[in-house]
C-alpha atoms as a PDB file:
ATOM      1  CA  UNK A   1      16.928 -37.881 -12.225  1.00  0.00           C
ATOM      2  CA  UNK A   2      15.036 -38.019 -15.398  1.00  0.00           C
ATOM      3  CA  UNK A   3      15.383 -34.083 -18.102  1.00  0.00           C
ATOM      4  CA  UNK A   4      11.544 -34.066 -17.185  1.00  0.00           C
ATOM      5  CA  UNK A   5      11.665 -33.978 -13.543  1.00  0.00           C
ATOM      6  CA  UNK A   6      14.820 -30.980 -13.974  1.00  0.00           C
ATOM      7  CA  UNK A   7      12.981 -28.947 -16.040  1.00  0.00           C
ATOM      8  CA  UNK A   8      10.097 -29.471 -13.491  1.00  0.00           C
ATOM      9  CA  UNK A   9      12.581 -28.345 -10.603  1.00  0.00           C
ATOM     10  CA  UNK A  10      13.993 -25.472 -12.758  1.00  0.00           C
ATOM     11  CA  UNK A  11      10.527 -24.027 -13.717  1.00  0.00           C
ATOM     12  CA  UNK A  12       9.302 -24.093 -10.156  1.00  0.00           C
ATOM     13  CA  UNK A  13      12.565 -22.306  -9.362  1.00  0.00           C
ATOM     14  CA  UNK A  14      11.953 -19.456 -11.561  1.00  0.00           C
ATOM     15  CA  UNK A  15       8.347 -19.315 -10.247  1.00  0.00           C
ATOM     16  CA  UNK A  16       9.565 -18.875  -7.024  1.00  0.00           C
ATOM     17  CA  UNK A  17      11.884 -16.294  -8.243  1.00  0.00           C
ATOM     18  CA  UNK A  18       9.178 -14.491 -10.324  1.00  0.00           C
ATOM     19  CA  UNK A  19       6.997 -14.418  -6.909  1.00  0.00           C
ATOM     20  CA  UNK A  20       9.468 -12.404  -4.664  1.00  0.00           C
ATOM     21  CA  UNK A  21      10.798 -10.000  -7.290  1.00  0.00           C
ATOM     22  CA  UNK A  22       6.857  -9.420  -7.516  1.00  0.00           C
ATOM     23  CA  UNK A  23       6.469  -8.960  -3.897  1.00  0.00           C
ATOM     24  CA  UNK A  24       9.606  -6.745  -3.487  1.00  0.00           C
ATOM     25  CA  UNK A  25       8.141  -4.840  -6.192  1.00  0.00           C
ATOM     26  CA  UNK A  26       5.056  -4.365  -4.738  1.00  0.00           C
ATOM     27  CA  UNK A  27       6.412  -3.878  -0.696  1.00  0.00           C
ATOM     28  CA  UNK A  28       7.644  -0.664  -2.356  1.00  0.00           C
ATOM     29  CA  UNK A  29       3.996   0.502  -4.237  1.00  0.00           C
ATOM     30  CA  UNK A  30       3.571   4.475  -4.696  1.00  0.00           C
ATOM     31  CA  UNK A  31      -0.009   5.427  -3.954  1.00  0.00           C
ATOM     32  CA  UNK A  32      -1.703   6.769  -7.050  1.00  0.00           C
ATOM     33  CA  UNK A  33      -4.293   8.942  -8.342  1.00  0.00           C
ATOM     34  CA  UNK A  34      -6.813   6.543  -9.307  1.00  0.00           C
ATOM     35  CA  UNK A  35      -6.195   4.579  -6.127  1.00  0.00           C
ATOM     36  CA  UNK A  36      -6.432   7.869  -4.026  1.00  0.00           C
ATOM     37  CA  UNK A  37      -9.101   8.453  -5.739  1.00  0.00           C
ATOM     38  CA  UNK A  38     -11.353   5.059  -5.129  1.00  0.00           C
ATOM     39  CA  UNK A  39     -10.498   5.210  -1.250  1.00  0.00           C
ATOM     40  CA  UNK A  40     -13.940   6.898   0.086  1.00  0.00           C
ATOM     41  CA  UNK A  41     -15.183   8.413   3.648  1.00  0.00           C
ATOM     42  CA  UNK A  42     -16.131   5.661   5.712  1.00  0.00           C
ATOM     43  CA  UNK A  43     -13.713   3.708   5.232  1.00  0.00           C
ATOM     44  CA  UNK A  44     -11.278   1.767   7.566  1.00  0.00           C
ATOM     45  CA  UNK A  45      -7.557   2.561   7.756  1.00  0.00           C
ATOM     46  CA  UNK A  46      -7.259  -1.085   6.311  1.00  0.00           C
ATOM     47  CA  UNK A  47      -8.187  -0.325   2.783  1.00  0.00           C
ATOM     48  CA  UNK A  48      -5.827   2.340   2.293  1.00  0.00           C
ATOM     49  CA  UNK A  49      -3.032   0.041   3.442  1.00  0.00           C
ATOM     50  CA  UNK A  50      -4.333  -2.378   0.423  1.00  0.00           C
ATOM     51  CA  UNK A  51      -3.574   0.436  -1.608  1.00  0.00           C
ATOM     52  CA  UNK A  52       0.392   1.600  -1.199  1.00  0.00           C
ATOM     53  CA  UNK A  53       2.614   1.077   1.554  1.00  0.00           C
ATOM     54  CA  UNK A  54       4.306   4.220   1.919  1.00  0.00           C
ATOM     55  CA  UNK A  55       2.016   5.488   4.164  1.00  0.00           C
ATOM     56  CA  UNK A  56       3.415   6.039   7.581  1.00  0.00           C
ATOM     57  CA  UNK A  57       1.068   7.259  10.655  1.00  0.00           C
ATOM     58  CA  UNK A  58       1.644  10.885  11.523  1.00  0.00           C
ATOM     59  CA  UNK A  59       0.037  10.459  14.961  1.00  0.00           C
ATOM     60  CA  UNK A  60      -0.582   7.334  17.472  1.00  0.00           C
ATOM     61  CA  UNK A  61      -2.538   7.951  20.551  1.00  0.00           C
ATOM     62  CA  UNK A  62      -3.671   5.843  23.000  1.00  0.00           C
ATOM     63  CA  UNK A  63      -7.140   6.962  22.943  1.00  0.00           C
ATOM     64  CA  UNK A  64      -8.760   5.665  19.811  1.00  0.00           C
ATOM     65  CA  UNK A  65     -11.552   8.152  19.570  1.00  0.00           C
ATOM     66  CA  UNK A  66      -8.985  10.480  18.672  1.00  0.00           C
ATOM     67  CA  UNK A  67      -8.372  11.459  14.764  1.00  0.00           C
ATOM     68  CA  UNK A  68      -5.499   9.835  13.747  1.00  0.00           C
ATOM     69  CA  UNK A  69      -3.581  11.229  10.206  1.00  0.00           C
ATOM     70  CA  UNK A  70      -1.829   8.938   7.757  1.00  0.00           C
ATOM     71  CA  UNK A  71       0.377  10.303   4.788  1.00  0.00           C
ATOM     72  CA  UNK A  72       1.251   8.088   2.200  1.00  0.00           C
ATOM     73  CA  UNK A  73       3.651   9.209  -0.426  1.00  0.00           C
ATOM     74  CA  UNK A  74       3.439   9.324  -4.475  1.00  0.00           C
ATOM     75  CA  UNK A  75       5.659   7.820  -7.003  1.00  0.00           C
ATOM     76  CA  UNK A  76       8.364  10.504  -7.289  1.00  0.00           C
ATOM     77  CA  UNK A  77       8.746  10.967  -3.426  1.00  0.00           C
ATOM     78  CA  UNK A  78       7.445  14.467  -3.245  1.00  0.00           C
ATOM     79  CA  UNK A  79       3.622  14.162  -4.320  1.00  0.00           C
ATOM     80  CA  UNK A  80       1.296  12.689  -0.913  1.00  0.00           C
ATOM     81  CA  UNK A  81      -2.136  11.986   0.382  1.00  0.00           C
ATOM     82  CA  UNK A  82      -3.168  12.822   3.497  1.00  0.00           C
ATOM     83  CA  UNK A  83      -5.539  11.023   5.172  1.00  0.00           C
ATOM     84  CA  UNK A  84      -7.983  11.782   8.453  1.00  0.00           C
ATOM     85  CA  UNK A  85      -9.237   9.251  10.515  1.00  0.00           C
ATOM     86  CA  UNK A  86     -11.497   9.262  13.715  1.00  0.00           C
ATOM     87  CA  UNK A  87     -12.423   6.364  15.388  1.00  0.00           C
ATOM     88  CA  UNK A  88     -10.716   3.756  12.848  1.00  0.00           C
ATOM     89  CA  UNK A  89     -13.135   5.498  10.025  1.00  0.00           C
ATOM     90  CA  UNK A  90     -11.879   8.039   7.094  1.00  0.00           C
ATOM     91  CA  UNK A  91     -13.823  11.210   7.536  1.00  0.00           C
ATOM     92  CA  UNK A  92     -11.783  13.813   5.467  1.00  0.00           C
ATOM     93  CA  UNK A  93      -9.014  13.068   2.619  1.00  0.00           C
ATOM     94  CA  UNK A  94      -6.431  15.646   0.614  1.00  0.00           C
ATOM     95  CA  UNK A  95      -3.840  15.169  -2.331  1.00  0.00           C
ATOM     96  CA  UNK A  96      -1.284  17.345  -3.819  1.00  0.00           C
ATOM     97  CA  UNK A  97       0.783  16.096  -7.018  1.00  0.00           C
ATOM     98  CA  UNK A  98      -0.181  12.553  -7.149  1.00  0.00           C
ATOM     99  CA  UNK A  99      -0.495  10.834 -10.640  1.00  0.00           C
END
């Protein structure tokens, strides 16, 4: 095998590598401020899950015109959102401690 084709192997090696400590990293992204601030009424539960994935459903029901409330959780474990939901759309929103 020729030095270029190695290097080639090696580089896309640490590419890969570079892409999963990335996701890792990010399967474990604190909702912030600014992005609990840009998620708006009206909107579907989808978008906050773009957002952070601590949040955890407080609620499931089998009926989905019932509200449903998500809380996702802030960088140092103890600041949250909460989030309202009725009918799969955002109608009312809180915060305490996020940065």
């Amino acid at each position: 095998m020729k030095k270029s084709a190695i290097a080639g192997v090696c580089l896309l090696g640490l590419f890969a590598v570079a892409a999963a400590y990335e996701g890792s990293t990010l399967a474990n992204d604190p909702l912030t401020l600014a992005e609990y601030n840009q998620i708006k009424a009206g909107s579907k539960a989808k978008i906050l899950l773009r957002y952070a994935n601590t949040c955890q459903q407080e609620n499931e029901t089998e009926h989905t015109g019932y509200p449903v409330t998500w809380t996702c959780y802030g960088a140092d474990g103890s600041s949250n959102a909460v989030f309202f939901y009725s009918e799969g759309v955002l109608f009312s929103k809180a915060q305490t401690g996020l940065q």
